[in-house]
C-alpha atoms as a PDB file:
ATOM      1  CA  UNK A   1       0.000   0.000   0.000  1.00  0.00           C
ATOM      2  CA  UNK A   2       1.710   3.443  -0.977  1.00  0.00           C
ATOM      3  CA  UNK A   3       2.144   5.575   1.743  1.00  0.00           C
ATOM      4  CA  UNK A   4      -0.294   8.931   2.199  1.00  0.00           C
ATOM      5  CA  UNK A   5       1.888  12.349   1.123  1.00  0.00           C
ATOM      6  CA  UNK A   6       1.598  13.411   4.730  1.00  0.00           C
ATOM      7  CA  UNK A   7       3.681  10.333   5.976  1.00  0.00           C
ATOM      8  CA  UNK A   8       5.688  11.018   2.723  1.00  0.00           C
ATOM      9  CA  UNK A   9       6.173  14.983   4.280  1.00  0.00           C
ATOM     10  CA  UNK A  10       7.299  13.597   7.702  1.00  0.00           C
ATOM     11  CA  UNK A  11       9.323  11.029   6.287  1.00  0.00           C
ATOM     12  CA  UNK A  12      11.318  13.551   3.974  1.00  0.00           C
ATOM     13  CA  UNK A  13      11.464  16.058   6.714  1.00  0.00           C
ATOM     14  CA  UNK A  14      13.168  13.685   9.451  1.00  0.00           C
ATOM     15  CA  UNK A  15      15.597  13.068   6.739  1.00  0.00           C
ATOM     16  CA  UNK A  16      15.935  16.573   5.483  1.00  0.00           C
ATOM     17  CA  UNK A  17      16.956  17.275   9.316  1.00  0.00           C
ATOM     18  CA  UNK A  18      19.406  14.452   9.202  1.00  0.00           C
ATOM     19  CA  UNK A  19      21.394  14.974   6.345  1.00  0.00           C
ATOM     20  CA  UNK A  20      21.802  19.007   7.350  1.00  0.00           C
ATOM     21  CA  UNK A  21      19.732  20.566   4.788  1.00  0.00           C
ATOM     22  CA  UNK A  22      17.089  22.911   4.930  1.00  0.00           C
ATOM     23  CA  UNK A  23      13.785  21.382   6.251  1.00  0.00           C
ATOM     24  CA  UNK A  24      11.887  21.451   2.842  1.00  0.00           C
ATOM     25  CA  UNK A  25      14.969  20.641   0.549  1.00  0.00           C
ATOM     26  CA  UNK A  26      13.475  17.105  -0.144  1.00  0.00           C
ATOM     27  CA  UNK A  27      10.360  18.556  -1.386  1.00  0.00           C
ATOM     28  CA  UNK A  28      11.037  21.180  -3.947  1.00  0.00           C
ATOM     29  CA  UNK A  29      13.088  21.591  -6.981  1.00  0.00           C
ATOM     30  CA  UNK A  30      13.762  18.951  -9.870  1.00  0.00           C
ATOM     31  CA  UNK A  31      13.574  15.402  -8.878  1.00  0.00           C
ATOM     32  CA  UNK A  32      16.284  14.687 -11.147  1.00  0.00           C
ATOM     33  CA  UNK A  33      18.692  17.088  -9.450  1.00  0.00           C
ATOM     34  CA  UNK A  34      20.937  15.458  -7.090  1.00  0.00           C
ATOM     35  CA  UNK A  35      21.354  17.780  -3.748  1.00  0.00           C
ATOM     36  CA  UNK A  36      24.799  17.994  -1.713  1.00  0.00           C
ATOM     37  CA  UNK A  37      25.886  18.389   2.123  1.00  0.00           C
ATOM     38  CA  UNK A  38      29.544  19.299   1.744  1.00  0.00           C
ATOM     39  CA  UNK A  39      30.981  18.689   5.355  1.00  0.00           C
ATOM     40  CA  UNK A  40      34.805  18.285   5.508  1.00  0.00           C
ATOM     41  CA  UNK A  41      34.895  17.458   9.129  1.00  0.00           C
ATOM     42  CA  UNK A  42      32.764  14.320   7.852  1.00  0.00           C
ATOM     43  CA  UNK A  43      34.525  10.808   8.713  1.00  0.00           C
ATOM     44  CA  UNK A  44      32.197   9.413   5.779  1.00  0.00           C
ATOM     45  CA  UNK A  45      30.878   9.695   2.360  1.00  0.00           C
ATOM     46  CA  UNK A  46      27.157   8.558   2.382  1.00  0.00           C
ATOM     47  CA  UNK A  47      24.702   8.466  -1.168  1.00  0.00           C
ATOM     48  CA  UNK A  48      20.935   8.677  -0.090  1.00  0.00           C
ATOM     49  CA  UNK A  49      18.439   7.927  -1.996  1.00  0.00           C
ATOM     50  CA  UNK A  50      14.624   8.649  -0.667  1.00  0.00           C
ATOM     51  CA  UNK A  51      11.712   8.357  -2.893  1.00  0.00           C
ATOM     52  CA  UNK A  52      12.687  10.445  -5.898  1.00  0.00           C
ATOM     53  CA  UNK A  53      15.333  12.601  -4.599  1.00  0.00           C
ATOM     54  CA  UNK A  54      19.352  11.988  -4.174  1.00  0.00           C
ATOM     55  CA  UNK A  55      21.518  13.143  -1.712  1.00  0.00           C
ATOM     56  CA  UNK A  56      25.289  12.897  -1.565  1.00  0.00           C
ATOM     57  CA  UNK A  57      27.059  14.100   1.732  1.00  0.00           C
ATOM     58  CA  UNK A  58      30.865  14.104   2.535  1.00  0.00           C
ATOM     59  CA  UNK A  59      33.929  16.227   1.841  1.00  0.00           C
ATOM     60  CA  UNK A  60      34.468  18.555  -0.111  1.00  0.00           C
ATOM     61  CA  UNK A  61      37.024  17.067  -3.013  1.00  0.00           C
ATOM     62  CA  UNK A  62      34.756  13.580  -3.232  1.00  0.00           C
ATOM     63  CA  UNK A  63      31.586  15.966  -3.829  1.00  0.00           C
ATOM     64  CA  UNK A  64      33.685  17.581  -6.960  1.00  0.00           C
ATOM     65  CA  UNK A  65      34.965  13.989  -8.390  1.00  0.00           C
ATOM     66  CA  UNK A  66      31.297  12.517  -7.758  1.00  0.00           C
ATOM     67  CA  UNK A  67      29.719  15.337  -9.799  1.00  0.00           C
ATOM     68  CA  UNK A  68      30.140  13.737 -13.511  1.00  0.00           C
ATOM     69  CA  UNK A  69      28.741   9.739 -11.847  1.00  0.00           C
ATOM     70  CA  UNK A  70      25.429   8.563 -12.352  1.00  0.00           C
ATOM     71  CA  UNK A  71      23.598   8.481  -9.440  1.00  0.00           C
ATOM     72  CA  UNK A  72      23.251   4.380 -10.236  1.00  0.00           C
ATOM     73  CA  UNK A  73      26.495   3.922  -9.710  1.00  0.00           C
ATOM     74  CA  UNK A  74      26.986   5.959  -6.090  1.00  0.00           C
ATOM     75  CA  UNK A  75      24.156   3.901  -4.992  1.00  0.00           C
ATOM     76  CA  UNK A  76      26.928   0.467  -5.497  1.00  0.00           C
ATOM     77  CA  UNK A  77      29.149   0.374  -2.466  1.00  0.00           C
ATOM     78  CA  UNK A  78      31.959  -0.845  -4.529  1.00  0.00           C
ATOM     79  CA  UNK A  79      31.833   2.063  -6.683  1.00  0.00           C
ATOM     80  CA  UNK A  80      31.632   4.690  -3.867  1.00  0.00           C
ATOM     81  CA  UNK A  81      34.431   3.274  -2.459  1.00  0.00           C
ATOM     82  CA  UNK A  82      36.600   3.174  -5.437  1.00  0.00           C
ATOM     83  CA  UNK A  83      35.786   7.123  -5.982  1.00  0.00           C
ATOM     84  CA  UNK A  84      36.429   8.018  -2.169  1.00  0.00           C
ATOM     85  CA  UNK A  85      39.880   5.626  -2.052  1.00  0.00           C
ATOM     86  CA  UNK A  86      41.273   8.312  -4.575  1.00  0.00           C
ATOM     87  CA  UNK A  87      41.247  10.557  -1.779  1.00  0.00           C
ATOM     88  CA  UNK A  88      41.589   8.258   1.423  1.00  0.00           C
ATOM     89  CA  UNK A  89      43.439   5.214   0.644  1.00  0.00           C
ATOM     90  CA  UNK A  90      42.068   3.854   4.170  1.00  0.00           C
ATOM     91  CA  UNK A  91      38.596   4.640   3.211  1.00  0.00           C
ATOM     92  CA  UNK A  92      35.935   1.474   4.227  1.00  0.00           C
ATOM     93  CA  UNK A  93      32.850  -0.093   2.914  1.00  0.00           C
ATOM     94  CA  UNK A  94      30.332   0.364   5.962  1.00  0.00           C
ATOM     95  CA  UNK A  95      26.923  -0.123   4.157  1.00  0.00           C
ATOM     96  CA  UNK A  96      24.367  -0.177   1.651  1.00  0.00           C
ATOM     97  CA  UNK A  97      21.060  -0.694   3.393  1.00  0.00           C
ATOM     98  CA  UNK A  98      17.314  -0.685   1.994  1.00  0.00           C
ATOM     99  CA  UNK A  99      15.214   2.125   3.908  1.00  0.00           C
ATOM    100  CA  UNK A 100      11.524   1.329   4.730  1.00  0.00           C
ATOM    101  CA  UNK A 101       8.503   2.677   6.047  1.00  0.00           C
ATOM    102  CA  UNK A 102       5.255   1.422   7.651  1.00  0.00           C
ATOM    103  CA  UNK A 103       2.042   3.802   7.911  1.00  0.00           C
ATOM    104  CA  UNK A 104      -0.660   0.953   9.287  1.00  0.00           C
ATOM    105  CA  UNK A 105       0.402  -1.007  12.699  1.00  0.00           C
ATOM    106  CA  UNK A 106       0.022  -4.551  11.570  1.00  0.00           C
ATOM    107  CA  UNK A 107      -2.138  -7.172  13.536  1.00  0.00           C
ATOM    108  CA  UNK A 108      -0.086  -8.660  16.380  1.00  0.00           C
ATOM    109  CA  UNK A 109      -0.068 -12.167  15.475  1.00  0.00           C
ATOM    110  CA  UNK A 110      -0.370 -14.509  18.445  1.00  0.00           C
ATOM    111  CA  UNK A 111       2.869 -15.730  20.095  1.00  0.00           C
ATOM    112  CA  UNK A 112       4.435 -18.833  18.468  1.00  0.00           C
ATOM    113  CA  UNK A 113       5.637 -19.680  21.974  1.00  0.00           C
ATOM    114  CA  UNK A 114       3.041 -21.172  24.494  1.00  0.00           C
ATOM    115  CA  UNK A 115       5.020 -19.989  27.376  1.00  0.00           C
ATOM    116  CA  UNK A 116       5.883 -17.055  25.628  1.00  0.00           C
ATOM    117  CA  UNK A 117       5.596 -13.359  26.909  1.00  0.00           C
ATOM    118  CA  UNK A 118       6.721 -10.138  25.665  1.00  0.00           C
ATOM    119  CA  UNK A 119       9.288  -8.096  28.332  1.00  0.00           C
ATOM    120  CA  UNK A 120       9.647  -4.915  28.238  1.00  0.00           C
ATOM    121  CA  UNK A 121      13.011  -5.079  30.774  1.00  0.00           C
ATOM    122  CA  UNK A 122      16.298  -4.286  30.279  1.00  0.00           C
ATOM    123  CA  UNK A 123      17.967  -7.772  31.130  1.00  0.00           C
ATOM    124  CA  UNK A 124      16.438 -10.072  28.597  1.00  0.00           C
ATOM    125  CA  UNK A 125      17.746  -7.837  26.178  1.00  0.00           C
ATOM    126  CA  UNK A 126      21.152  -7.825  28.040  1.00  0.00           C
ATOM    127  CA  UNK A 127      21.003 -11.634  28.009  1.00  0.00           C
ATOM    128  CA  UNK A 128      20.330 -12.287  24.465  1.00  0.00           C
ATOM    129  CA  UNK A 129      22.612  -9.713  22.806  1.00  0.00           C
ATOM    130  CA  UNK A 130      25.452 -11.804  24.658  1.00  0.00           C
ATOM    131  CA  UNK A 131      24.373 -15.016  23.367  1.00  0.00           C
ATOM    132  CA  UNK A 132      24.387 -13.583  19.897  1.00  0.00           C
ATOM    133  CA  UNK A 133      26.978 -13.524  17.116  1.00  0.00           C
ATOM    134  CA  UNK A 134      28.569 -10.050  17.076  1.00  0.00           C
ATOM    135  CA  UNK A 135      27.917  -9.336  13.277  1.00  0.00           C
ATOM    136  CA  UNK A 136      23.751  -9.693  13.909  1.00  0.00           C
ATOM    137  CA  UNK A 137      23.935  -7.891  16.981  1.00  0.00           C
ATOM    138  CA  UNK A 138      25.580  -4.629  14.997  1.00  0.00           C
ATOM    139  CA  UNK A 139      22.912  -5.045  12.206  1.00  0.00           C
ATOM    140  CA  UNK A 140      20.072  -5.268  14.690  1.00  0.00           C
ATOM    141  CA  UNK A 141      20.985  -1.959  15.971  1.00  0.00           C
ATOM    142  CA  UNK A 142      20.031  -3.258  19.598  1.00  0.00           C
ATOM    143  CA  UNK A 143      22.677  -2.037  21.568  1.00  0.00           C
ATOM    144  CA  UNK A 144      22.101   1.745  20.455  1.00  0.00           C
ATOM    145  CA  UNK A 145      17.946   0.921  21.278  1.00  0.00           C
ATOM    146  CA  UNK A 146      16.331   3.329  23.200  1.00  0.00           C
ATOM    147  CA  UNK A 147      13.491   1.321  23.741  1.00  0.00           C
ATOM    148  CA  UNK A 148      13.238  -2.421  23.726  1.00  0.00           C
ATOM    149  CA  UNK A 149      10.564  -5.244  23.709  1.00  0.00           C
ATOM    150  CA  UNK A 150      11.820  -8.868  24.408  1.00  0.00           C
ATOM    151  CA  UNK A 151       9.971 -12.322  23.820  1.00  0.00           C
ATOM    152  CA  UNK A 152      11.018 -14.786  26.615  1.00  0.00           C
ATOM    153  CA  UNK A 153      10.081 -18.297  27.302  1.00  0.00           C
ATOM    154  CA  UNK A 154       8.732 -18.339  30.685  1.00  0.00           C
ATOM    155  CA  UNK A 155       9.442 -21.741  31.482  1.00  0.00           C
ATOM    156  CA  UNK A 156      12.477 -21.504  31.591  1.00  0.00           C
ATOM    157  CA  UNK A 157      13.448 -17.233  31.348  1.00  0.00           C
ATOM    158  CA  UNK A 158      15.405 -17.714  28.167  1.00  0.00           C
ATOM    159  CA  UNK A 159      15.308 -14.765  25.780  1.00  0.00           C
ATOM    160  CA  UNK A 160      13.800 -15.343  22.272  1.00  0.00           C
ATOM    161  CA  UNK A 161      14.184 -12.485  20.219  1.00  0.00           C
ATOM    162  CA  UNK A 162      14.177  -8.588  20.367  1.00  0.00           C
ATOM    163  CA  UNK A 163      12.723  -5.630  18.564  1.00  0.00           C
ATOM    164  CA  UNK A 164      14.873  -2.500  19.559  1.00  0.00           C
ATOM    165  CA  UNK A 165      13.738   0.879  18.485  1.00  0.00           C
ATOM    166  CA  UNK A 166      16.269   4.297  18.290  1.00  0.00           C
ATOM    167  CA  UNK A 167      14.270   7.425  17.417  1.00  0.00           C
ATOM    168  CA  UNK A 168      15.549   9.820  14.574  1.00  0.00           C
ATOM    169  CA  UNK A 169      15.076  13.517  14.511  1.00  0.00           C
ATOM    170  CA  UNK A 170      11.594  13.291  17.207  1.00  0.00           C
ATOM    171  CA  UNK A 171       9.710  11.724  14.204  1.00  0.00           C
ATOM    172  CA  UNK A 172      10.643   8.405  12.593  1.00  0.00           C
ATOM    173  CA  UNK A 173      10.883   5.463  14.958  1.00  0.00           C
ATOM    174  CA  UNK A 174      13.563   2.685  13.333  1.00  0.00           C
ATOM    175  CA  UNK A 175      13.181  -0.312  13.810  1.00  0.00           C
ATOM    176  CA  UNK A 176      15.584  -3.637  14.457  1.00  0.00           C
ATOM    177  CA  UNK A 177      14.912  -6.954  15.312  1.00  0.00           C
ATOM    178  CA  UNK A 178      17.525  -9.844  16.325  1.00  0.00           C
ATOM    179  CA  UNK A 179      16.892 -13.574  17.269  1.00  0.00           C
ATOM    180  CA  UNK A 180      18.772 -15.967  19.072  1.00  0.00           C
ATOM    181  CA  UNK A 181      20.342 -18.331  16.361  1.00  0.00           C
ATOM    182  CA  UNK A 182      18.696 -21.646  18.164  1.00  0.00           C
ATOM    183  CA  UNK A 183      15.340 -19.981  17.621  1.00  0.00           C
ATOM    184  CA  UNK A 184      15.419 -18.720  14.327  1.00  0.00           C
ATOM    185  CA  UNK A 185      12.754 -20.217  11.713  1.00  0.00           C
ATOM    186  CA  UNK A 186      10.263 -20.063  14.466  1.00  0.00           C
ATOM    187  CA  UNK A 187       8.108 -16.885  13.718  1.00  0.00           C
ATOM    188  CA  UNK A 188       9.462 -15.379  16.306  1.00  0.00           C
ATOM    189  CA  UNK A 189      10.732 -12.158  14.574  1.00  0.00           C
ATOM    190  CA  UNK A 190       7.720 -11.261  13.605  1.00  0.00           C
ATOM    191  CA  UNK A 191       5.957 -11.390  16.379  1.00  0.00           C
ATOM    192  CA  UNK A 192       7.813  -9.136  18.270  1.00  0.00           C
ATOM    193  CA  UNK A 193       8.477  -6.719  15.148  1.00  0.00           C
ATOM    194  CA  UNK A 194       4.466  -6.863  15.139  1.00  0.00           C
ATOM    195  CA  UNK A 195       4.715  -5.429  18.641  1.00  0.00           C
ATOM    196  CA  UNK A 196       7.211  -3.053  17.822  1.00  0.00           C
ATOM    197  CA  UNK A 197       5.573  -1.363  15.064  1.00  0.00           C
ATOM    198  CA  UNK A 198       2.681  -1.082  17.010  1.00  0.00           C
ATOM    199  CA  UNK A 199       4.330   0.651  19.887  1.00  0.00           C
ATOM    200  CA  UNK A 200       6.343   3.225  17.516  1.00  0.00           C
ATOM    201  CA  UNK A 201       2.432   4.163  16.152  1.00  0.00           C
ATOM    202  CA  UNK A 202       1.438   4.865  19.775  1.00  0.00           C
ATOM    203  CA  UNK A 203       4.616   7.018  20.458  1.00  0.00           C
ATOM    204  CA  UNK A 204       3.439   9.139  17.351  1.00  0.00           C
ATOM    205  CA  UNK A 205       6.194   7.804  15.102  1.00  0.00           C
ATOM    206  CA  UNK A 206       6.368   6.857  12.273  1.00  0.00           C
ATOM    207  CA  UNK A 207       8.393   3.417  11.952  1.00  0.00           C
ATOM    208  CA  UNK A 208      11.531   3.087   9.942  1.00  0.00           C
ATOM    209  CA  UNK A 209      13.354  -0.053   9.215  1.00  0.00           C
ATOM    210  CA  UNK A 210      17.265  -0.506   7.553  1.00  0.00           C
ATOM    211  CA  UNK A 211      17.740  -3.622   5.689  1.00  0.00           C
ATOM    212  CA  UNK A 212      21.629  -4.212   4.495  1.00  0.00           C
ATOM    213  CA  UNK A 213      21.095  -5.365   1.014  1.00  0.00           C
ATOM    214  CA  UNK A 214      23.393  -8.858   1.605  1.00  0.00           C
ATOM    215  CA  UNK A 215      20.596  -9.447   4.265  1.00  0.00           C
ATOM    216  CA  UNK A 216      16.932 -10.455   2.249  1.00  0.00           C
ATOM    217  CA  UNK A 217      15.552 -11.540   5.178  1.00  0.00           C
ATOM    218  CA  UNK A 218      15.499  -8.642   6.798  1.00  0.00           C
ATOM    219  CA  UNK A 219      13.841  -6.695   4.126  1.00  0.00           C
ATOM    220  CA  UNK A 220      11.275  -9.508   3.767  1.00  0.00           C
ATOM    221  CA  UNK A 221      10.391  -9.521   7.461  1.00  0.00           C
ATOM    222  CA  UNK A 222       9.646  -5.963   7.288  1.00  0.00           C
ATOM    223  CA  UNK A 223       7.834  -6.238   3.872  1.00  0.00           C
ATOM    224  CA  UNK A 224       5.758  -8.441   5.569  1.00  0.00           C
ATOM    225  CA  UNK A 225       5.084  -6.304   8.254  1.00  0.00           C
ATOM    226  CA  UNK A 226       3.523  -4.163   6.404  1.00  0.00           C
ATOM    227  CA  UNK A 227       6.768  -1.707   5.651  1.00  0.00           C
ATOM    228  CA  UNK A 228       7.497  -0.425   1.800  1.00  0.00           C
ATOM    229  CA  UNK A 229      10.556   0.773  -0.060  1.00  0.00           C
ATOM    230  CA  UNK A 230      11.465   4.620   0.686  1.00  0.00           C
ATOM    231  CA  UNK A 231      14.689   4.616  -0.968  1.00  0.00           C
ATOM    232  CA  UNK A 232      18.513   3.476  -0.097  1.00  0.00           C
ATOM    233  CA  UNK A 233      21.531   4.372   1.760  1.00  0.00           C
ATOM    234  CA  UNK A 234      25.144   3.391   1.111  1.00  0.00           C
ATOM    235  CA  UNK A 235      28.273   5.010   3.178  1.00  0.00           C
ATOM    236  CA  UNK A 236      31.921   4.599   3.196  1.00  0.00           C
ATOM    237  CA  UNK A 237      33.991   5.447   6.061  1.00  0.00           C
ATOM    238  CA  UNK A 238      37.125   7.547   5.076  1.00  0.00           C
ATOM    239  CA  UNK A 239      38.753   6.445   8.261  1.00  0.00           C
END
């Protein structure tokens, strides 16, 4: 379901707000135009793309080489690296990542877990981002979480999964959601995603949700919790 233009407003203002430009930059002008952020303090070189607009944010000297590349080919992380190498041989893939939306809470399905109950504590949180491989617990974006919603097995206390949820600019909610690896398969993810959503809606947020492009699942999970493609984000680190 396409989202309303007044989600699409909010939406394009929170980013607007986070990429330093003027709160109504994403809205006007040609489509076609791609918009800059030169910061040469910046210890990255990100491409954004959100709905029909493009945004490229970094230094200086990369803005300037960048100027004559399609905008196709600063969305590929290999390709953004290559141009910001030129001028930081130490320079690092750190992303490319779908960005999503939701504008409906989706229904809550019921717990695949009998003994299951969602925990809204710190420690279950604690507990399974320890018993989790480090990669997925970066991706997840659970340690950064200001908020936090955990299923556990009662029976026995062990944490299931997690939806974490970090808030960007006062109005877009993102999302992130990490199981533990005996549990995966199970359902489990979105359940508590389900939850999540629903609590961002009742915060007045709208949610957001990153999936890194080598990771389908993710984007699928959120797909089928009800979220649609906004756009894309891909960053290199210069340091």
């Amino acid at each position: 379901m396409p989202l309303t233009e007044h989600t699409r407003q909010i939406i394009r203002l929170a980013w607007a707000r986070t990429l330093q430009l003027d709160d109504f930059d994403l809205e006007r002008g040609d489509p076609g135009l791609r918009l800059e952020v030169v910061d040469d303090d910046a210890a990255s070189l990100s491409f954004t793309r959100l709905f029909d607009r493009a945004v490229l944010s970094g230094p200086e000297p990369l803005l300037d080489r960048a100027r004559s590349v399609p905008d196709e080919q600063l969305a590929d992380e290999t390709r953004l690296l290559a141009l910001a190498a030129a001028e930081h041989p130490g320079a690092r893939i750190a992303g490319e990542t779908f960005l999503l939306c939701s504008e409906e809470p989706p229904e809550v399905p019921p717990s695949p877990v009998a003994s299951g109950a969602i925990s809204f504590e710190p420690e279950p949180v604690h507990a399974l981002l320890e018993a989790s491989p480090a990669d997925d617990v970066a991706a997840s974006g659970l340690p950064a979480a200001e908020w936090a919603a955990t299923l556990v097995d009662e029976s026995d206390g062990t944490p299931l999964t997690a939806a974490g949820r970090r808030v960007q600019q006062m109005l877009l909610g993102e999302l992130g959601v990490l199981t533990a690896p005996a549990h995966r398969g199970r359902g489990l993810a979105a359940h508590v995603g389900a939850v999540a959503v629903e609590e961002a809606f009742v915060d007045g947020l709208v949610p957001q949700w990153r999936a890194a492009v080598e990771a389908p699942a993710s984007r699928r999970l959120a797909h089928a919790l009800g979220f649609v493609d906004i756009g894309a984000r891909t960053t290199v680190t210069l340091t």
